[in-house]
C-alpha atoms as a PDB file:
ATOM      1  CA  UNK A   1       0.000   0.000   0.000  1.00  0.00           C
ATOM      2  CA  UNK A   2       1.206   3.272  -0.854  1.00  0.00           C
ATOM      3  CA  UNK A   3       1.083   6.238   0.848  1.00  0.00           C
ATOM      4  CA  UNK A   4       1.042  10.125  -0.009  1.00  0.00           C
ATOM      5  CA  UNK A   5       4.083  11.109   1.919  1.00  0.00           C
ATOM      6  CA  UNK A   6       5.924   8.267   0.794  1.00  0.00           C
ATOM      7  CA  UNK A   7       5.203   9.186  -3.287  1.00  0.00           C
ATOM      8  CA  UNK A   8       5.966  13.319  -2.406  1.00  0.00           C
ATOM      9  CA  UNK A   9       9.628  12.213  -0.881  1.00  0.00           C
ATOM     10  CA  UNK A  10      10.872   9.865  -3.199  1.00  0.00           C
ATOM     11  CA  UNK A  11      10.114  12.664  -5.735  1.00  0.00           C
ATOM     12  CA  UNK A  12      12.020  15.500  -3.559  1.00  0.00           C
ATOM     13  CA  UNK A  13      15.068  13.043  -3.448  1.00  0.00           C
ATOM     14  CA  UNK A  14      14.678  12.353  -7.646  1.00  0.00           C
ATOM     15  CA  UNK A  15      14.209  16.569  -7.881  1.00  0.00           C
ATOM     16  CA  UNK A  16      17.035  17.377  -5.830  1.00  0.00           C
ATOM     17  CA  UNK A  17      19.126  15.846  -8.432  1.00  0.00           C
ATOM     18  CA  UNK A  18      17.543  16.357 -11.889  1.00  0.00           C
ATOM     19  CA  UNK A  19      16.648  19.816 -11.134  1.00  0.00           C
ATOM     20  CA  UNK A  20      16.901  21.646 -14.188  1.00  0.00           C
ATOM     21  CA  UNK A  21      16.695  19.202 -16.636  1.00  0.00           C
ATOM     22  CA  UNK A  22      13.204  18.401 -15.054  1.00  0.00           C
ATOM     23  CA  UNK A  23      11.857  22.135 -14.689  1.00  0.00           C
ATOM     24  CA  UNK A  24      12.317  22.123 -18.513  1.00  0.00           C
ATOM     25  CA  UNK A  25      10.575  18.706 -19.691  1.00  0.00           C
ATOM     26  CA  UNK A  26       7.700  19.736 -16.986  1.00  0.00           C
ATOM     27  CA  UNK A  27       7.595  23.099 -19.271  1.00  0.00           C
ATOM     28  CA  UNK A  28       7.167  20.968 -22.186  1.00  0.00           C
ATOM     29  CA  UNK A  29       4.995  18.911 -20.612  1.00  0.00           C
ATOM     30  CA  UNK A  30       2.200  21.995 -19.085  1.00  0.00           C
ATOM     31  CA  UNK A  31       2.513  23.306 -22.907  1.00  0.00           C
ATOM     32  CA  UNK A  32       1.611  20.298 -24.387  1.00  0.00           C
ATOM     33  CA  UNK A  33      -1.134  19.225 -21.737  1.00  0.00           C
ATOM     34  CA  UNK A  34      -2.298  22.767 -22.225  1.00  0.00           C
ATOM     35  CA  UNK A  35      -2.210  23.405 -18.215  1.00  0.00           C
ATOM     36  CA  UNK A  36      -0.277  25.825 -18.637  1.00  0.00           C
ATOM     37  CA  UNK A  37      -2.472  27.876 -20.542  1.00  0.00           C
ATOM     38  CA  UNK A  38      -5.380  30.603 -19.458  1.00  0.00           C
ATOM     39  CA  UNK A  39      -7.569  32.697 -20.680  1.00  0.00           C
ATOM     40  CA  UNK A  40      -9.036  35.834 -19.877  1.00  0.00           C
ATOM     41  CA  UNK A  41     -11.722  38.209 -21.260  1.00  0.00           C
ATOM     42  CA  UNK A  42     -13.493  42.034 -20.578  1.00  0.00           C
ATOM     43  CA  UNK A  43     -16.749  43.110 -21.172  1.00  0.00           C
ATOM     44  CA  UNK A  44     -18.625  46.645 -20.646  1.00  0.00           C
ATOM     45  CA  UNK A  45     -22.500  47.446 -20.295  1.00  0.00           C
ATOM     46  CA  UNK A  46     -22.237  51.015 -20.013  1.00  0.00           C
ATOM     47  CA  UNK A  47     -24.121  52.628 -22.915  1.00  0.00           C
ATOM     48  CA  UNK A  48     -26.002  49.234 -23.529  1.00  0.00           C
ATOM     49  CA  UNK A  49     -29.175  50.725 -24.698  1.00  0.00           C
ATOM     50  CA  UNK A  50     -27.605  53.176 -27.275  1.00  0.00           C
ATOM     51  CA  UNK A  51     -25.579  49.872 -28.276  1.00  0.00           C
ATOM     52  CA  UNK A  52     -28.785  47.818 -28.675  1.00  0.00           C
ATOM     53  CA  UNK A  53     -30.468  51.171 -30.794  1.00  0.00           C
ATOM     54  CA  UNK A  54     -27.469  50.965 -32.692  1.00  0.00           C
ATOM     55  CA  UNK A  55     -27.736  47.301 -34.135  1.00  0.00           C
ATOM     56  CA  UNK A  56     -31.549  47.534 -34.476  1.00  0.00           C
ATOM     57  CA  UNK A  57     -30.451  50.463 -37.236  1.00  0.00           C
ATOM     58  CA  UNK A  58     -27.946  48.386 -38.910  1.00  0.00           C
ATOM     59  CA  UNK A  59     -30.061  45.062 -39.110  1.00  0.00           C
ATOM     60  CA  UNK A  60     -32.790  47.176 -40.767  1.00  0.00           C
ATOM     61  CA  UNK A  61     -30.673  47.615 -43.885  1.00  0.00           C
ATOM     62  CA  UNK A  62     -30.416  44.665 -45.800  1.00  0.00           C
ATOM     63  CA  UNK A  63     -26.958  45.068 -47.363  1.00  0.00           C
ATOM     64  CA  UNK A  64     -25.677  45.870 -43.625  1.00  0.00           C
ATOM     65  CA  UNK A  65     -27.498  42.149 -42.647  1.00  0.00           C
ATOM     66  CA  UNK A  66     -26.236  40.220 -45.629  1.00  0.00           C
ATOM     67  CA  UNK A  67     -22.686  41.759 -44.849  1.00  0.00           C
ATOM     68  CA  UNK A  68     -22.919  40.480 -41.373  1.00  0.00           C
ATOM     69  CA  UNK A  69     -24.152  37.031 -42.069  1.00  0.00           C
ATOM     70  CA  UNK A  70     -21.471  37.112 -44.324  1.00  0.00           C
ATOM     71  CA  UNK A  71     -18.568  38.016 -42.017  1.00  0.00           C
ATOM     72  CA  UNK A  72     -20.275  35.875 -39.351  1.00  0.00           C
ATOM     73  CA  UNK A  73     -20.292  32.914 -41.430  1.00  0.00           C
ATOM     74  CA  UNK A  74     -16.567  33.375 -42.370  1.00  0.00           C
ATOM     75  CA  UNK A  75     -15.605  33.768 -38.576  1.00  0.00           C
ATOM     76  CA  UNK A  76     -17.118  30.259 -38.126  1.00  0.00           C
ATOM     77  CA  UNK A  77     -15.358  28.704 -40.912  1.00  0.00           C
ATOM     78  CA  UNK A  78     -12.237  30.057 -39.662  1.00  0.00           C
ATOM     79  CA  UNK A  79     -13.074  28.793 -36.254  1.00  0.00           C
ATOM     80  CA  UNK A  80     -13.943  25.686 -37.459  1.00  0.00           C
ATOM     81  CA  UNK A  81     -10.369  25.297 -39.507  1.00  0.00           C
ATOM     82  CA  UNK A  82      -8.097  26.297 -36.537  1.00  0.00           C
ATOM     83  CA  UNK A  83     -10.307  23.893 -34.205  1.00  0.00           C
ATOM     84  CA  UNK A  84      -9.604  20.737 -37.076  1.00  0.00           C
ATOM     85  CA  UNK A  85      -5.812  22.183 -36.773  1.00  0.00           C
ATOM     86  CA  UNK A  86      -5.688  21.946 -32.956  1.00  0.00           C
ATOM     87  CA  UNK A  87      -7.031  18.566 -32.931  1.00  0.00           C
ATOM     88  CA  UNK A  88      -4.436  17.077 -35.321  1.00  0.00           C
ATOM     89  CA  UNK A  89      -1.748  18.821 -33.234  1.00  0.00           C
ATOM     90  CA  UNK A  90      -3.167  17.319 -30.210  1.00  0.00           C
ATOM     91  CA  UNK A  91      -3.280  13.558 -31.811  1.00  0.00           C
ATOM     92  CA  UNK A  92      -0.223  13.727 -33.704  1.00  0.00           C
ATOM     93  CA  UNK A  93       1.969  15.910 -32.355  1.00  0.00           C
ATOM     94  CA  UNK A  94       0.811  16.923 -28.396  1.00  0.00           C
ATOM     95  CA  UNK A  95       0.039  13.396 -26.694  1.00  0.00           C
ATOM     96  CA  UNK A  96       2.903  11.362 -28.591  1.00  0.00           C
ATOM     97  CA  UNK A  97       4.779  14.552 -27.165  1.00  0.00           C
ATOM     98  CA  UNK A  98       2.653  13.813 -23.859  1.00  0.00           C
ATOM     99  CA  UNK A  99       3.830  10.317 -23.614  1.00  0.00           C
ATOM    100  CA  UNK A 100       7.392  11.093 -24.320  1.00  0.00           C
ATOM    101  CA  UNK A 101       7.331  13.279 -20.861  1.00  0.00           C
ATOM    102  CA  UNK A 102       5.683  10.899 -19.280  1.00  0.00           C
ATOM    103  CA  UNK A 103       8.827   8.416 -19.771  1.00  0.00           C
ATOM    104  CA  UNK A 104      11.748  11.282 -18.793  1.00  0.00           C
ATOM    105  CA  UNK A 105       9.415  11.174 -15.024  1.00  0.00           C
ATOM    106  CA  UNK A 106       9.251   7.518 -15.114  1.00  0.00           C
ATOM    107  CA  UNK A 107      12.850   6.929 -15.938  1.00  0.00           C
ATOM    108  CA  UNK A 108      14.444   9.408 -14.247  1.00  0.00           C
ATOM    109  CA  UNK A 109      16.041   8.857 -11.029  1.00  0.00           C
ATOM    110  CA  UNK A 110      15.957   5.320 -11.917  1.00  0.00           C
ATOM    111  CA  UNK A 111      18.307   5.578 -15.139  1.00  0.00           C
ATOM    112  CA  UNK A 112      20.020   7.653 -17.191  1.00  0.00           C
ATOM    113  CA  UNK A 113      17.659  10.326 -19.093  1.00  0.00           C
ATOM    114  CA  UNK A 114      17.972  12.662 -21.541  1.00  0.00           C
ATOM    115  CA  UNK A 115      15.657  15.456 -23.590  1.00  0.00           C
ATOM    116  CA  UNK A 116      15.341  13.340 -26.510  1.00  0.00           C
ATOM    117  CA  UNK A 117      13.203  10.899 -23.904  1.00  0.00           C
ATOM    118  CA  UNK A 118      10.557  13.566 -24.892  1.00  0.00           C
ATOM    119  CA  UNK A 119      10.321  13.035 -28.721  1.00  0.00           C
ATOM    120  CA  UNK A 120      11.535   8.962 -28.519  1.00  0.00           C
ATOM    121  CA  UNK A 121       7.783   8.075 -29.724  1.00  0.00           C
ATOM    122  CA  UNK A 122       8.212   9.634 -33.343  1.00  0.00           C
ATOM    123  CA  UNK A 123      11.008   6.747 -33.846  1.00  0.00           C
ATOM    124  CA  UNK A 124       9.313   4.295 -31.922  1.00  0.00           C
ATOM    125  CA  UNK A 125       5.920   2.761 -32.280  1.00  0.00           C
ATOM    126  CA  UNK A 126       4.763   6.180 -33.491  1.00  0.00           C
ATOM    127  CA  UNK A 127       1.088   5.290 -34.784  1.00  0.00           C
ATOM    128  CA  UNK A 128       0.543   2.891 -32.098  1.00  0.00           C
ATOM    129  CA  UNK A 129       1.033   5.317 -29.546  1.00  0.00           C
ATOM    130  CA  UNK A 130      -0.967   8.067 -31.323  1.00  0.00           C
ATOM    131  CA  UNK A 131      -4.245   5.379 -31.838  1.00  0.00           C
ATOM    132  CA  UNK A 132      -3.921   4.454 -27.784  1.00  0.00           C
ATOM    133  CA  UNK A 133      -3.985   8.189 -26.922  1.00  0.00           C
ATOM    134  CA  UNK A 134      -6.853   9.287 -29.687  1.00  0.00           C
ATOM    135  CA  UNK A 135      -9.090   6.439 -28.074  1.00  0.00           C
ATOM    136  CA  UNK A 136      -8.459   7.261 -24.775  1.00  0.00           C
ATOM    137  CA  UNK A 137      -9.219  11.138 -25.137  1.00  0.00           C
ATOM    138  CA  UNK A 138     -12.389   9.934 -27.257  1.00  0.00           C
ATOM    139  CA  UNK A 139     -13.651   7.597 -24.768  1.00  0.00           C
ATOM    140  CA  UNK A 140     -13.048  10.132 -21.561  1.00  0.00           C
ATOM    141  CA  UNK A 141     -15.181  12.387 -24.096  1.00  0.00           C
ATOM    142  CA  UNK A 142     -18.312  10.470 -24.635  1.00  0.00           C
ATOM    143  CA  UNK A 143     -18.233   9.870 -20.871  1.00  0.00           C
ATOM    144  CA  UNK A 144     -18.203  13.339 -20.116  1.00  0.00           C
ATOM    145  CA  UNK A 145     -21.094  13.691 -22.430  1.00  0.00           C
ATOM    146  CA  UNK A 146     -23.539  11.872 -20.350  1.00  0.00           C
ATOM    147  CA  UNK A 147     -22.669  13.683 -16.889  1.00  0.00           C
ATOM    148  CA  UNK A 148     -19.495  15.410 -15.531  1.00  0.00           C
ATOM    149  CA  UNK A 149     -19.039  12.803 -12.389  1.00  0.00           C
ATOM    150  CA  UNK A 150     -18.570   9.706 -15.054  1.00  0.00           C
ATOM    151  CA  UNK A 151     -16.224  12.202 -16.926  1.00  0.00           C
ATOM    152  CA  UNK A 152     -14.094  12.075 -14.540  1.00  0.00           C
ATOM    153  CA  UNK A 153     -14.046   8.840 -13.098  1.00  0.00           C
ATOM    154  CA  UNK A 154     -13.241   7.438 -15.956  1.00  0.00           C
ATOM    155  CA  UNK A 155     -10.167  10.290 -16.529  1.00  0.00           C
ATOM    156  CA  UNK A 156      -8.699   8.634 -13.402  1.00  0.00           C
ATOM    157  CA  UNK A 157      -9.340   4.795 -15.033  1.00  0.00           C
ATOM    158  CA  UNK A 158      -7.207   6.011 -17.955  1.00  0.00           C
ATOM    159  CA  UNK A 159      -4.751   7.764 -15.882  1.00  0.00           C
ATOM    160  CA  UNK A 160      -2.230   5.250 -16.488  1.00  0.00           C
ATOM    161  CA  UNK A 161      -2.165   4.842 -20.385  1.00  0.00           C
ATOM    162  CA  UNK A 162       0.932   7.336 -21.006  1.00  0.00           C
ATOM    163  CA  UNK A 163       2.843   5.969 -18.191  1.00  0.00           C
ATOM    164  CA  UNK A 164       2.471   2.239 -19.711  1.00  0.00           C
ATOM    165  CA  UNK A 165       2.611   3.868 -23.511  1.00  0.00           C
ATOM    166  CA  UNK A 166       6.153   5.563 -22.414  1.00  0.00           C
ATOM    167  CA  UNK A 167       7.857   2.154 -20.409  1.00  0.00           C
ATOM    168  CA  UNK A 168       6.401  -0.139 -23.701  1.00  0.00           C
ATOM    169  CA  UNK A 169       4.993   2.253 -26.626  1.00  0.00           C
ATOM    170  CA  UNK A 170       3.934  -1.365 -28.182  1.00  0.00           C
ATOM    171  CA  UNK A 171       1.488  -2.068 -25.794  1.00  0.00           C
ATOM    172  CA  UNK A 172      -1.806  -3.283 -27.324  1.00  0.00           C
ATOM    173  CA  UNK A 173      -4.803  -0.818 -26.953  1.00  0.00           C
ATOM    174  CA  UNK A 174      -6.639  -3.721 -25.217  1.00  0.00           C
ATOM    175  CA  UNK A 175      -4.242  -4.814 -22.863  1.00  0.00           C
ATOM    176  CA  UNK A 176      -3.188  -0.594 -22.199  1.00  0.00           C
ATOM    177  CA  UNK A 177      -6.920  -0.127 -21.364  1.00  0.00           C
ATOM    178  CA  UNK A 178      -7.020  -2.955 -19.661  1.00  0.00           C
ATOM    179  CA  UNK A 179      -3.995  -2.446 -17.484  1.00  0.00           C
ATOM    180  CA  UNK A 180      -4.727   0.966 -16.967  1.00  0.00           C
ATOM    181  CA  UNK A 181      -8.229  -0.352 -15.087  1.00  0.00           C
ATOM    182  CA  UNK A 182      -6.282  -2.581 -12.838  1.00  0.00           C
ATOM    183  CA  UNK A 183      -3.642  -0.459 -11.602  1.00  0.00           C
ATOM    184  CA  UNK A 184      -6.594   2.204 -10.941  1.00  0.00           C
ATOM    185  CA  UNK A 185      -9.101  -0.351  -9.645  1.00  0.00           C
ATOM    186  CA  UNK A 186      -9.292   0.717  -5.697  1.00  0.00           C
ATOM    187  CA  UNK A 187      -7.045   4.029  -6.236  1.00  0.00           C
ATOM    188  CA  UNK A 188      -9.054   6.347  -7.964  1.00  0.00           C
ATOM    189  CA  UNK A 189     -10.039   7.929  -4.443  1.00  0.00           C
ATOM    190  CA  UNK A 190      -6.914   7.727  -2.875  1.00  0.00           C
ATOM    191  CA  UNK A 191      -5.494   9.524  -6.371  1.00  0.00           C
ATOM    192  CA  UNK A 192      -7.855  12.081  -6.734  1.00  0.00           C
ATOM    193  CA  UNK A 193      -6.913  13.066  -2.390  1.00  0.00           C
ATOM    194  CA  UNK A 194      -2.914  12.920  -4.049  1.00  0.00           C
ATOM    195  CA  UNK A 195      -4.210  15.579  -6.659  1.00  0.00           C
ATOM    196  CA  UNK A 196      -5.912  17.435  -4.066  1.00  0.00           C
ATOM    197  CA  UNK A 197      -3.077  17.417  -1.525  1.00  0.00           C
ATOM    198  CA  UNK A 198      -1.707  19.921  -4.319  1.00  0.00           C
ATOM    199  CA  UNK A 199      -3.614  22.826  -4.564  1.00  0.00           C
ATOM    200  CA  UNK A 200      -2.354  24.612  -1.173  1.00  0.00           C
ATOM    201  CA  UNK A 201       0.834  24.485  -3.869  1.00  0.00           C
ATOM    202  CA  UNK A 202      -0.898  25.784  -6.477  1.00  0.00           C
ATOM    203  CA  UNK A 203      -2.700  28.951  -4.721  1.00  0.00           C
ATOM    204  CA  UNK A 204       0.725  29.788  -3.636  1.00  0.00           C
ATOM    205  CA  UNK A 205       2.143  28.914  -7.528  1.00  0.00           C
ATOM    206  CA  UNK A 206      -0.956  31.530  -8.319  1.00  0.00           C
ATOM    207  CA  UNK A 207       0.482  34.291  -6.182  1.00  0.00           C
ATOM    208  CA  UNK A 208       3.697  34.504  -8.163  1.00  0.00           C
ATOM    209  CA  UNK A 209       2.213  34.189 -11.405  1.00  0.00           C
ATOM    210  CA  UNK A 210       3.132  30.487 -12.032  1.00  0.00           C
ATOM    211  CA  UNK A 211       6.638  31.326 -11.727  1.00  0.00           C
ATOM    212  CA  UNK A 212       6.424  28.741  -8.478  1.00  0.00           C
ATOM    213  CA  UNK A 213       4.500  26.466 -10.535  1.00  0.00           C
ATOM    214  CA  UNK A 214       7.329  26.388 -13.234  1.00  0.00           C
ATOM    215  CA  UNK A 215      10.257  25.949 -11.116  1.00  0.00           C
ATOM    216  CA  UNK A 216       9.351  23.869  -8.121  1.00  0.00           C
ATOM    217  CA  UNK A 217       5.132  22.558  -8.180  1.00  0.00           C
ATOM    218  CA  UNK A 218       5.092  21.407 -11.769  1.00  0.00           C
ATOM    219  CA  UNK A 219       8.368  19.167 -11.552  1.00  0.00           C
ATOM    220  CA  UNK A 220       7.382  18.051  -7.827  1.00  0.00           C
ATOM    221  CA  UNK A 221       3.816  17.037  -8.946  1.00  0.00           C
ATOM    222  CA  UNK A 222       5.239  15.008 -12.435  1.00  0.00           C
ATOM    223  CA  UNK A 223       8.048  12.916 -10.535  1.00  0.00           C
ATOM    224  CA  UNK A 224       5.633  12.283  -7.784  1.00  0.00           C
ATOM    225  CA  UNK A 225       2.346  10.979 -10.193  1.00  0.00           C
ATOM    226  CA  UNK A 226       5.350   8.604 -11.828  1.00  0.00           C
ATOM    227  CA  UNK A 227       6.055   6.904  -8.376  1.00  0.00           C
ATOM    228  CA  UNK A 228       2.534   6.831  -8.289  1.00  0.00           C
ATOM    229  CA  UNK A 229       2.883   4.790 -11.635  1.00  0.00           C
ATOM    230  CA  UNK A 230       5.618   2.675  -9.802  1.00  0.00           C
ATOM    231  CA  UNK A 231       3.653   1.689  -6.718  1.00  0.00           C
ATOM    232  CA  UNK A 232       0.738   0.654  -8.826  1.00  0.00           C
ATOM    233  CA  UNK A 233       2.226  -1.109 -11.778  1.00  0.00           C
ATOM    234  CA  UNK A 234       2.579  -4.158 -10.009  1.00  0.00           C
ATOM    235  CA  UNK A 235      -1.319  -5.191  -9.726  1.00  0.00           C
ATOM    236  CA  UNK A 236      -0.892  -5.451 -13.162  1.00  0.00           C
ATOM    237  CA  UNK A 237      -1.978  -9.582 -13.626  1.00  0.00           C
ATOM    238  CA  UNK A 238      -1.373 -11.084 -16.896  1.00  0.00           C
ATOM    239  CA  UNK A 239      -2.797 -14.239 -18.221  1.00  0.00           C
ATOM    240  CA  UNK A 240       0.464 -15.159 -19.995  1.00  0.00           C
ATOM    241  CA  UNK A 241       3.594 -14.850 -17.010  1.00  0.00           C
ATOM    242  CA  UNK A 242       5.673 -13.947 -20.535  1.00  0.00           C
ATOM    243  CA  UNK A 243       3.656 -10.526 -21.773  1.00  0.00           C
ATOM    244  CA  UNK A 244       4.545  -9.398 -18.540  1.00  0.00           C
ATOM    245  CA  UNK A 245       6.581  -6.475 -19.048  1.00  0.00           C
ATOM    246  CA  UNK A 246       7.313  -5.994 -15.267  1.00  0.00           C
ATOM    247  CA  UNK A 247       8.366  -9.229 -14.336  1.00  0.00           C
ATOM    248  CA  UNK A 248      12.082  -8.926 -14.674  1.00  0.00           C
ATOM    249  CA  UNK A 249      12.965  -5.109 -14.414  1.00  0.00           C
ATOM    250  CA  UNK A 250      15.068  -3.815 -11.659  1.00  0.00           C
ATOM    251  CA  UNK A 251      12.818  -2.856  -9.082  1.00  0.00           C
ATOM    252  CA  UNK A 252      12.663   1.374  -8.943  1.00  0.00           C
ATOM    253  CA  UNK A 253      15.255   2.115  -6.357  1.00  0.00           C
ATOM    254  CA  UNK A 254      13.258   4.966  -4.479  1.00  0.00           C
ATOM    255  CA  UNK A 255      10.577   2.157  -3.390  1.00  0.00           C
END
């Protein structure tokens, strides 16, 4: 049984010495996960009923209305374009990206890394790994669809996916999905209390504009969600002893 503490120091010893090299991949890593990004917006209601005369006038005129179905119409289409582009970045570019992080946290501090860890997927069971991630994004989707509670129960059942994509980027779908369900059968909870034993780190990541969040939070929560990988790998059961991936590694020397 693991234990919260347990994960957060083995990742303090693994950050002590991989500092930099880890504040960089876990830049990659918020860029490509897009949790690094934000948004913000400003609006104004002063002067809203001389606004709202305003339009009346110009949707009486019918060249003014077929000019601005016109322009609206194009806005969509571009809309529409950059969201298609987005999405193929995401599938074929972002999560193979993704995964590639995902296998600098698991390896590091357990054997030698590098930065090319983060692109190793292009070379390496490239279309494999972008089919696994595409379904597992899709699926966490239509679950979302029917209520936001199944959403994310099942985001936590396919938590595991990248980590198993990044140690074997061969993996079947079926056995990834299935794998991914046992190491996450009975954790989910006790995952979702190690994602919330964060936040007093993020409110104080907040206060100095992420630059917290960059150089100490983002590593510190990465290298400790990989032990998590490590501590839960093993209720991995396999109905052939000789697909078992696990069975003859070195044990991770921080457990």
């Amino acid at each position: 049984m693991w234990s919260r503490a347990d994960l957060k120091s083995r990742a303090k010893e693994i950050l002590k010495v991989n500092y930099w090299k880890t504040v960089l991949i876990s830049l990659i890593f918020m860029f490509v996960s897009g949790s690094g990004s934000s948004s913000g917006a400003t609006s104004s209601t002063s002067n809203s009923s001389a606004d709202f005369s305003d339009l009346q006038d110009t949707l009486s005129s019918p060249g003014n209305l077929q000019a601005l179905l016109v322009g609206l119409s194009i806005a969509l289409v571009v809309v529409f374009i950059m969201w298609i582009i987005t999405s193929l970045l995401k599938v074929f570019v972002f999560n193979p990206l993704l995964v590639g992080c995902q296998r600098y946290f698991i390896r590091c501090g357990k054997q030698p890394t590098s930065l090319s860890d983060v692109a190793f997927v292009f070379s390496s069971s490239y279309l494999n790994v972008v089919k696994i991630m595409f379904f597992r994004d899709l699926f966490t989707a239509l679950w979302s669809l029917l209520l936001i509670i199944p959403g994310i129960i099942k985001d936590y059942e396919y938590r595991m996916i990248p980590y198993l994509l990044a140690e074997d980027p061969s993996i079947s779908k079926d056995d990834a999905f299935a794998a991914t369900k046992q190491m996450m059968d009975g954790d989910k909870w006790n995952t979702f209390v190690l994602d919330l034993s964060f936040i007093g780190w993020a409110f104080l990541g907040a206060l100095t504009c992420c630059i917290l969040n960059i150089f100490y939070v983002a590593p510190y929560q990465n290298l400790t969600n990989a032990q998590l990988f490590y501590a839960l790998k093993n209720k991995i059961s396999w109905q052939d002893s000789s697909q078992n991936p696990y069975q003859d590694q070195n044990q991770n020397p921080y457990l």
